[in-house]
Every structure is written in C-alpha cells, then in structure tokens.
PDB file of N, CA and C in Angstrom:
ATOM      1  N   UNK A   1      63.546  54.049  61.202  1.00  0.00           N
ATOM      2  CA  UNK A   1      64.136  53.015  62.016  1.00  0.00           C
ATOM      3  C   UNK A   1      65.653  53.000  61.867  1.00  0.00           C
ATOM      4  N   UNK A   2      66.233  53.258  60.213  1.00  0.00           N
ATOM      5  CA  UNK A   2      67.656  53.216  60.507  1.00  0.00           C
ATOM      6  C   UNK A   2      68.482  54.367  61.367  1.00  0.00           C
ATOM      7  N   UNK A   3      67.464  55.784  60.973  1.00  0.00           N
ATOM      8  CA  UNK A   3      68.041  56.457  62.376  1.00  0.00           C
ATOM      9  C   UNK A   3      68.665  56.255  63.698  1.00  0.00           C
ATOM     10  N   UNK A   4      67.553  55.085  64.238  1.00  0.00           N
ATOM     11  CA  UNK A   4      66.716  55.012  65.801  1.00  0.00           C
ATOM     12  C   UNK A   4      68.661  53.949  65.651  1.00  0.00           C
ATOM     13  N   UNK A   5      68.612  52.888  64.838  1.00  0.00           N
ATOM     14  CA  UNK A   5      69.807  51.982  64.956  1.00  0.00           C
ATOM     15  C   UNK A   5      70.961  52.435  64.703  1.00  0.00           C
ATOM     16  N   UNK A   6      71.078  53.260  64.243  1.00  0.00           N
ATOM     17  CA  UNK A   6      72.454  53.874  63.830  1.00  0.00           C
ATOM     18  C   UNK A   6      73.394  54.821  65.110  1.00  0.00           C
ATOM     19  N   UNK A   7      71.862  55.604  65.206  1.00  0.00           N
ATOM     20  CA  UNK A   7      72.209  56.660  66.968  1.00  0.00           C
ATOM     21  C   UNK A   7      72.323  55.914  67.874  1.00  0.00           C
ATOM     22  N   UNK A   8      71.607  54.415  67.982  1.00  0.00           N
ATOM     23  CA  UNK A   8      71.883  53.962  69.616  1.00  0.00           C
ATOM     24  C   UNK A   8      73.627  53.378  69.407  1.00  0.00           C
ATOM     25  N   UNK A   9      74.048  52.700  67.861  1.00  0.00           N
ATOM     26  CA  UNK A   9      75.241  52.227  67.796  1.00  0.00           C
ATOM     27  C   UNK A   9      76.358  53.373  67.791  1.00  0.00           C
ATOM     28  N   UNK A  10      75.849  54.002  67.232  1.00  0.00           N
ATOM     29  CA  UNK A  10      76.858  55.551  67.524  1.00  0.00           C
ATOM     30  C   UNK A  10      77.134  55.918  69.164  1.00  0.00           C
ATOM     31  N   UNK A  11      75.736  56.176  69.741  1.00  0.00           N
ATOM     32  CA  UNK A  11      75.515  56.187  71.096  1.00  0.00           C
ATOM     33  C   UNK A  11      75.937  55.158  72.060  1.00  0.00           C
ATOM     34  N   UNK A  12      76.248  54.325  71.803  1.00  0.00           N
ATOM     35  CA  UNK A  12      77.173  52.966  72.947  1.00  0.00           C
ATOM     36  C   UNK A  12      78.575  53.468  71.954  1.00  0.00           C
ATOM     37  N   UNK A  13      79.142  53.154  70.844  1.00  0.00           N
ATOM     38  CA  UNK A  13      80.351  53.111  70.823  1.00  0.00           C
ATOM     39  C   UNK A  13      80.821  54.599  71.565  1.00  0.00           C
ATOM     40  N   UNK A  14      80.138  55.650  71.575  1.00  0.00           N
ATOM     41  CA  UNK A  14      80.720  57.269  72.323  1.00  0.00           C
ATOM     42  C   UNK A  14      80.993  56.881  74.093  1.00  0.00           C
ATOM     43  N   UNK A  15      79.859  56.322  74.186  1.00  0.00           N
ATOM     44  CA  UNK A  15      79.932  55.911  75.946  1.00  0.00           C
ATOM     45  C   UNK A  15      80.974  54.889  76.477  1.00  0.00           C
ATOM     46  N   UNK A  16      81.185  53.928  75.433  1.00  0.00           N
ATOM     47  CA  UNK A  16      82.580  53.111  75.753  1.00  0.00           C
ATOM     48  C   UNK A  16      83.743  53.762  75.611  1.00  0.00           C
ATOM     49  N   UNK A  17      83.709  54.832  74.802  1.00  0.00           N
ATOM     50  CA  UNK A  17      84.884  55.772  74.557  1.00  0.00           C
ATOM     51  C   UNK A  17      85.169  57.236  75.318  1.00  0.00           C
ATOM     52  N   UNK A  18      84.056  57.445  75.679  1.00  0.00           N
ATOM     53  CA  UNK A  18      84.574  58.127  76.588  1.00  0.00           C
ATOM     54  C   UNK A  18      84.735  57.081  78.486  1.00  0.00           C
ATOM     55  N   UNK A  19      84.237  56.348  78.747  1.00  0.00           N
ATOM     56  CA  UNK A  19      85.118  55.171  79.791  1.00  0.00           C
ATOM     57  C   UNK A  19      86.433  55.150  79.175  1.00  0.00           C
ATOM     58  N   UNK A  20      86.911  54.565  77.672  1.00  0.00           N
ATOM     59  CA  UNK A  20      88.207  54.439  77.370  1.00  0.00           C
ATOM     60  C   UNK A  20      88.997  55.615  78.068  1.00  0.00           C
ATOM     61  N   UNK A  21      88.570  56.745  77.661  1.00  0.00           N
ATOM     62  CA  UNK A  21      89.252  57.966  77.767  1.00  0.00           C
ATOM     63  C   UNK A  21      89.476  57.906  79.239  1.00  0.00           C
ATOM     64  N   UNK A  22      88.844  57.623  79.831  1.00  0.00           N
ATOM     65  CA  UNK A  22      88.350  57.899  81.861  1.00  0.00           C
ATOM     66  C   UNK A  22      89.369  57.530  81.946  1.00  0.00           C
ATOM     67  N   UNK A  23      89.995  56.030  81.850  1.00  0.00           N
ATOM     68  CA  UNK A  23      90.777  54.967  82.423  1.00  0.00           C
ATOM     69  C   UNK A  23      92.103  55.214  81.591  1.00  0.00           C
ATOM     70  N   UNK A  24      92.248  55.888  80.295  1.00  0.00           N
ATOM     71  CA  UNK A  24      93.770  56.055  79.650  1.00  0.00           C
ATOM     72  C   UNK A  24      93.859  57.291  80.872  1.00  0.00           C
ATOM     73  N   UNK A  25      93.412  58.003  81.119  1.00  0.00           N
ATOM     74  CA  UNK A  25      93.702  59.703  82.100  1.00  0.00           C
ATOM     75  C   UNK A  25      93.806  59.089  83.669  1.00  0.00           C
ATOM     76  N   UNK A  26      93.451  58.061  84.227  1.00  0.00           N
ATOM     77  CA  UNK A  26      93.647  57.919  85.476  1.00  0.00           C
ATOM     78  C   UNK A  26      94.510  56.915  85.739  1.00  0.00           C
ATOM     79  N   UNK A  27      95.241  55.938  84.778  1.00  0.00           N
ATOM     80  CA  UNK A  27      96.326  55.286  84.473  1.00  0.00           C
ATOM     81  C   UNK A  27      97.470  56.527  84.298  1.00  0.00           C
ATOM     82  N   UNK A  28      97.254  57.091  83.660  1.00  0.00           N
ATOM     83  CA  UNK A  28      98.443  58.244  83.495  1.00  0.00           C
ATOM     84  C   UNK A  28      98.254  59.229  84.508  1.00  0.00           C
ATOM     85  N   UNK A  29      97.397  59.287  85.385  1.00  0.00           N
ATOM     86  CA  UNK A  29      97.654  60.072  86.658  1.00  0.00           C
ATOM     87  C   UNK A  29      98.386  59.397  87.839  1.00  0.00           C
ATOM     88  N   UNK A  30      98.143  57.896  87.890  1.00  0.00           N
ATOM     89  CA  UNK A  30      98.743  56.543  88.258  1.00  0.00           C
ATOM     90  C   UNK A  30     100.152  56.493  88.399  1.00  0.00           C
ATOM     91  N   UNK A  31     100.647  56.302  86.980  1.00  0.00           N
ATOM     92  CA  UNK A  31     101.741  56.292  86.498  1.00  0.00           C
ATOM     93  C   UNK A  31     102.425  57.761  87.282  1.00  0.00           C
ATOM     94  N   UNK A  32     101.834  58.655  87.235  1.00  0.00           N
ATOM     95  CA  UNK A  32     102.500  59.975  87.609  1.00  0.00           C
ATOM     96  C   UNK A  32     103.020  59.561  89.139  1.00  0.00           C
ATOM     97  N   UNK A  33     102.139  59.216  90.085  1.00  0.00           N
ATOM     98  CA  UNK A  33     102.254  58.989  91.252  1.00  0.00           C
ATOM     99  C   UNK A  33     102.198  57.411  91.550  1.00  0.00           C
ATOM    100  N   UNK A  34     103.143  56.587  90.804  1.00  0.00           N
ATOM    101  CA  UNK A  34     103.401  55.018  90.909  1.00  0.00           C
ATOM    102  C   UNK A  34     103.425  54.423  92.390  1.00  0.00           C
ATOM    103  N   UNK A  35     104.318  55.145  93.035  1.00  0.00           N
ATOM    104  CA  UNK A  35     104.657  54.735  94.539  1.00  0.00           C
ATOM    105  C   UNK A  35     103.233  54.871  95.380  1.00  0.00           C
ATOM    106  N   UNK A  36     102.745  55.588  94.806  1.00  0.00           N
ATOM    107  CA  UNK A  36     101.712  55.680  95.932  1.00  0.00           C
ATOM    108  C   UNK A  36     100.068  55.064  96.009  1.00  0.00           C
ATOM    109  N   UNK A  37      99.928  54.517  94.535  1.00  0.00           N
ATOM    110  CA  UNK A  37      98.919  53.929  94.243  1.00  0.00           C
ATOM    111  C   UNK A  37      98.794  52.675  93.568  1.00  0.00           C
ATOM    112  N   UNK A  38      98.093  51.245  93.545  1.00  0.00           N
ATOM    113  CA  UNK A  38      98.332  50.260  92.728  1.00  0.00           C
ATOM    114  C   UNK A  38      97.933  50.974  91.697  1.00  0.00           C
ATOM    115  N   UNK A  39      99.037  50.564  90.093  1.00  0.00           N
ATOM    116  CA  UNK A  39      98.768  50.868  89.394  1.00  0.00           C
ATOM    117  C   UNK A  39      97.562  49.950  88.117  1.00  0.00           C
ATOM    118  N   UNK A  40      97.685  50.231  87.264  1.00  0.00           N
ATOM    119  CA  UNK A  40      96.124  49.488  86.224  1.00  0.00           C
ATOM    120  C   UNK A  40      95.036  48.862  87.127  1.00  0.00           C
ATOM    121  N   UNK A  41      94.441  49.843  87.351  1.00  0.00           N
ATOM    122  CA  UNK A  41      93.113  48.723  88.078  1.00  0.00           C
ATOM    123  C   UNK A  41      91.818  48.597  86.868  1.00  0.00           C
ATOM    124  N   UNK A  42      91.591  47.334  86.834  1.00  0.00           N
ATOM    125  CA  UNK A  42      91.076  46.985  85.924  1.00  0.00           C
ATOM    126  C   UNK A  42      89.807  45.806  86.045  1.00  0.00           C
ATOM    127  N   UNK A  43      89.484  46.433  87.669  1.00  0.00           N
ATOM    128  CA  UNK A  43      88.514  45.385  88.207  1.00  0.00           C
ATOM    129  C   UNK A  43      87.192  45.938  87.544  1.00  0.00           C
ATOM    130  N   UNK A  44      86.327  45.119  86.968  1.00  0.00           N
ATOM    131  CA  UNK A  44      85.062  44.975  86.389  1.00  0.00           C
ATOM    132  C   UNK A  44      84.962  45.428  84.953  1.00  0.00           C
ATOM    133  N   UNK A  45      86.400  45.612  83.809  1.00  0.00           N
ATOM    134  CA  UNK A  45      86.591  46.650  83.103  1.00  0.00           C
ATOM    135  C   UNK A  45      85.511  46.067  81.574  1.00  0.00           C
ATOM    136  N   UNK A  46      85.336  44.474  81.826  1.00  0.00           N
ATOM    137  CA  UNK A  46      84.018  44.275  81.145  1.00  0.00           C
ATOM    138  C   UNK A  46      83.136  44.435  81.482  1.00  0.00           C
ATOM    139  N   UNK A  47      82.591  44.736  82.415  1.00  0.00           N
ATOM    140  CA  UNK A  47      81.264  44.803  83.068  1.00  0.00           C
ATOM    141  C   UNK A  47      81.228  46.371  82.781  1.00  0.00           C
ATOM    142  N   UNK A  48      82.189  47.561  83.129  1.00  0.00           N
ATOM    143  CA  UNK A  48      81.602  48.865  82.791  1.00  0.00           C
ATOM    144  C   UNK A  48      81.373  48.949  81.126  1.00  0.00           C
ATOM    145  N   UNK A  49      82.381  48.468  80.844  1.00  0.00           N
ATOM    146  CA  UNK A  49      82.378  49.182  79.292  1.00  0.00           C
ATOM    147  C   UNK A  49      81.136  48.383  78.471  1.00  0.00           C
ATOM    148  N   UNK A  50      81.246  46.772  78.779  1.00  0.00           N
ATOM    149  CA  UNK A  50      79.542  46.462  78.424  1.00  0.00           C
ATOM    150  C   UNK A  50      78.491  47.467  78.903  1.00  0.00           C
ATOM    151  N   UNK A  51      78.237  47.871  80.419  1.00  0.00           N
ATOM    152  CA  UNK A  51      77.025  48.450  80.702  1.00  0.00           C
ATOM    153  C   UNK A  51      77.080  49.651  79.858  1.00  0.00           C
ATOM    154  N   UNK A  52      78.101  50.756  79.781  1.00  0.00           N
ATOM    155  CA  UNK A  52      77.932  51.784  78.906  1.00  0.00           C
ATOM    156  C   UNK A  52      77.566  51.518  77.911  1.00  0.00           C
ATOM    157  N   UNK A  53      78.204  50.552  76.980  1.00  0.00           N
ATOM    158  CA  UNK A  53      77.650  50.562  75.268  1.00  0.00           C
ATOM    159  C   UNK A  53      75.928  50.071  75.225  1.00  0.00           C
ATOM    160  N   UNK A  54      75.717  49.449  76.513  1.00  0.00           N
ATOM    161  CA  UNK A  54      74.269  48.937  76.417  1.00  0.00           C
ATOM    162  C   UNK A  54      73.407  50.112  76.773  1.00  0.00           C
ATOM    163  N   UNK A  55      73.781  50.920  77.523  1.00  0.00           N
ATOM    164  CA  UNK A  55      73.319  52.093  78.280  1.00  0.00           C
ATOM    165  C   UNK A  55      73.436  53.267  76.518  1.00  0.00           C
ATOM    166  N   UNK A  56      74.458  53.299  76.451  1.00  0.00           N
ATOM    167  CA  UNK A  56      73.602  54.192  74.580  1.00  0.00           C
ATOM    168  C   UNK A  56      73.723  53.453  74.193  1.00  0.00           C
ATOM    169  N   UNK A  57      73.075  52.143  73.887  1.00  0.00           N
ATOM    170  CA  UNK A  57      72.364  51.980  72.868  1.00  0.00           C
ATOM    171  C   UNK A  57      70.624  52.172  73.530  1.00  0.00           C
ATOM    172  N   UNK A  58      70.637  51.707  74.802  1.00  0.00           N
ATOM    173  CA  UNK A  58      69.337  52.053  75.078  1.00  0.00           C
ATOM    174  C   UNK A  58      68.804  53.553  75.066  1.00  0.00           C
ATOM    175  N   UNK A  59      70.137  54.701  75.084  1.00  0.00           N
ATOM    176  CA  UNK A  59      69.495  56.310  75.019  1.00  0.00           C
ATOM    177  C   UNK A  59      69.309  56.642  74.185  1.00  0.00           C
ATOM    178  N   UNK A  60      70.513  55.940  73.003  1.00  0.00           N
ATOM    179  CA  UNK A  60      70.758  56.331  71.225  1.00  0.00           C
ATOM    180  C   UNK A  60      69.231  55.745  70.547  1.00  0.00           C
ATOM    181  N   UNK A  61      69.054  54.595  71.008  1.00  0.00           N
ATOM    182  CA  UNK A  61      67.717  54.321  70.391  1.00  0.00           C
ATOM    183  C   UNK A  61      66.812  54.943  70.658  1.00  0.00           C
ATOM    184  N   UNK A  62      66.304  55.494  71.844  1.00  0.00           N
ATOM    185  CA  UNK A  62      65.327  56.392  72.389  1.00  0.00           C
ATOM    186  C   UNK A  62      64.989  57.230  71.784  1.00  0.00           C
ATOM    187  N   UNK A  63      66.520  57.998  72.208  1.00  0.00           N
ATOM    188  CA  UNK A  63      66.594  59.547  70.879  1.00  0.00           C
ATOM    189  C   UNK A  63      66.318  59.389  69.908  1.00  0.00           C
ATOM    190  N   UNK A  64      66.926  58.342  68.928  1.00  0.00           N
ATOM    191  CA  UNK A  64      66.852  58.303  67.228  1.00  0.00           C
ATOM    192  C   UNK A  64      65.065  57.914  66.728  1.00  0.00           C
ATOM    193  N   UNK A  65      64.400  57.402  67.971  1.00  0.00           N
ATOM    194  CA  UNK A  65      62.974  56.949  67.629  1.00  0.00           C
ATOM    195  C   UNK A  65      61.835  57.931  67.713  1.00  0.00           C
ATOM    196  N   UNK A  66      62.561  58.668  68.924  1.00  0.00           N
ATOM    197  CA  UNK A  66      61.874  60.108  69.031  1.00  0.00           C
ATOM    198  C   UNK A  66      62.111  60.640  67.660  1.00  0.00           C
ATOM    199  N   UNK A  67      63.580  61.260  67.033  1.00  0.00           N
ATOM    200  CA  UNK A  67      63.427  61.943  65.674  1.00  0.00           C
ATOM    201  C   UNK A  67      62.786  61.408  64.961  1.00  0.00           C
ATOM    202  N   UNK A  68      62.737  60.240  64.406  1.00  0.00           N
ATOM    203  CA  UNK A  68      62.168  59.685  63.650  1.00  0.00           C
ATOM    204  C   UNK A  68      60.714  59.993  63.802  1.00  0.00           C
ATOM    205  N   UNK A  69      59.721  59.496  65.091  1.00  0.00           N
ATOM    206  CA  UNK A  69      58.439  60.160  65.121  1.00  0.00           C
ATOM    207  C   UNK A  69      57.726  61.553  64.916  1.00  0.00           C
ATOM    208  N   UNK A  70      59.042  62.187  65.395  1.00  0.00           N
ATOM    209  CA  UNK A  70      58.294  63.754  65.607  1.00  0.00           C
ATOM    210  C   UNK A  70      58.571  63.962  63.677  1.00  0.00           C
ATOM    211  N   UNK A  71      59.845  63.563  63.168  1.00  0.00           N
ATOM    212  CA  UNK A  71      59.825  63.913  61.193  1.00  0.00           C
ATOM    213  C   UNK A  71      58.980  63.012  61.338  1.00  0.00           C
ATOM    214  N   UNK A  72      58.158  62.466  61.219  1.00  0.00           N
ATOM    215  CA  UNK A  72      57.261  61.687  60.689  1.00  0.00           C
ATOM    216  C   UNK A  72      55.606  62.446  61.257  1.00  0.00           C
ATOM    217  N   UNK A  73      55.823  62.693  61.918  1.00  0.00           N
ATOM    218  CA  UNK A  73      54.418  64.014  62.256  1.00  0.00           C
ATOM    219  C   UNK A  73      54.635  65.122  61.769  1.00  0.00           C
ATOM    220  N   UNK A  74      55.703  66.047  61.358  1.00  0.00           N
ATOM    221  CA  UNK A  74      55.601  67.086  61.133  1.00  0.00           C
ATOM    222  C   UNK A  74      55.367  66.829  59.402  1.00  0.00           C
ATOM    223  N   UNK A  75      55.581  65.638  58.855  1.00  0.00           N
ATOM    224  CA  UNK A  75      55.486  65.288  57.559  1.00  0.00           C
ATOM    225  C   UNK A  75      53.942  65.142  57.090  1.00  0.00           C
ATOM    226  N   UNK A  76      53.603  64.717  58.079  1.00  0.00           N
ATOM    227  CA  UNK A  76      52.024  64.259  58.465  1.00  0.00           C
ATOM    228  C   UNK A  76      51.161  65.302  58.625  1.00  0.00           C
ATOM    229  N   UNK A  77      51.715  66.611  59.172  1.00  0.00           N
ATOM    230  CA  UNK A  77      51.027  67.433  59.212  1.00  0.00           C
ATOM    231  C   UNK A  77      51.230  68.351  58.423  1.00  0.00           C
ATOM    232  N   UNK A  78      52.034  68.200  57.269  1.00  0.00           N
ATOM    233  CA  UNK A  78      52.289  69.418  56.244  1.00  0.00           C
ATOM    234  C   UNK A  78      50.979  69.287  55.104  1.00  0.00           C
ATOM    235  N   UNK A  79      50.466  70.567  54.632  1.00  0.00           N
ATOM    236  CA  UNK A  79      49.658  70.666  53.637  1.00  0.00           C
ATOM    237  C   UNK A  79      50.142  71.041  52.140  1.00  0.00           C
ATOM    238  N   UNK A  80      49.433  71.714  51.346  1.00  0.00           N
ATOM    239  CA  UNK A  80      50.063  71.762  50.363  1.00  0.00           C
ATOM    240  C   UNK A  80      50.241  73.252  49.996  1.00  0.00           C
ATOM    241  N   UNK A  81      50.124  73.925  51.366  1.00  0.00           N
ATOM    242  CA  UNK A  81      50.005  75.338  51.322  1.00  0.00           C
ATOM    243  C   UNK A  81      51.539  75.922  51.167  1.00  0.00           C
TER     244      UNK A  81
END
C-alpha cells in the first residue's frame, strides 16, 4: 500500500510540474512576441493544475497497486525450489 501512495503522490506532483513547465515555456514564447499576444494567461490555472495532480494521483495509485499485486503473487507463487 505504501507503494500504491507514494507513486500516485509522486505521480500528481510530476503532472503539475510538467503543466508548470507548459506555462513557464509559453509565457516565455509570449514575452518573445509581447506585441502580438496578451501576455500571462492564467485563466483556469487552478482548475488545470488541481485536475492534473488529481489525474496522477488517480494513475500513480493504479500503477503502484498493480506492483504491489503482481510482487505479491509472484511471492505467492514462489516455492522452495
């Protein structure tokens, strides 16, 4: 289980960070071309970066529950051979 919690919190903080990353690179493409575009747009910027971190934690948990089951069968199925 601490797997399954650790990967989904690992897994939302990566997905908010790479959004971070999205929006520092298209602010500075912005900035490049000021005149021609409003610059910082920052409409819904809680609403994405919440849905991403919720979005891995719901994949990070998935994944980390899967490892956890399948080591826990292959443990299950070892003999003493």
């Amino acid at each position: 289980m601490l797997n399954a919690s650790v990967g989904a919190v690992g897994e939302g903080v990566e997905e908010v960070t790479e959004e971070f990353l999205a929006d520092a690179f298209r602010t500075m493409a912005d900035l490049a071309h000021w005149t021609d575009t409003d610059m910082l747009k920052t409409d819904n910027i809680l609403d994405r970066y919440g849905m991403n971190f919720i979005g891995g934690l719901i994949g990070g948990g998935v994944n980390g529950l899967n490892t956890d089951f399948s080591a826990f069968k292959r443990i299950n199925n070892m003999t003493s051979e």
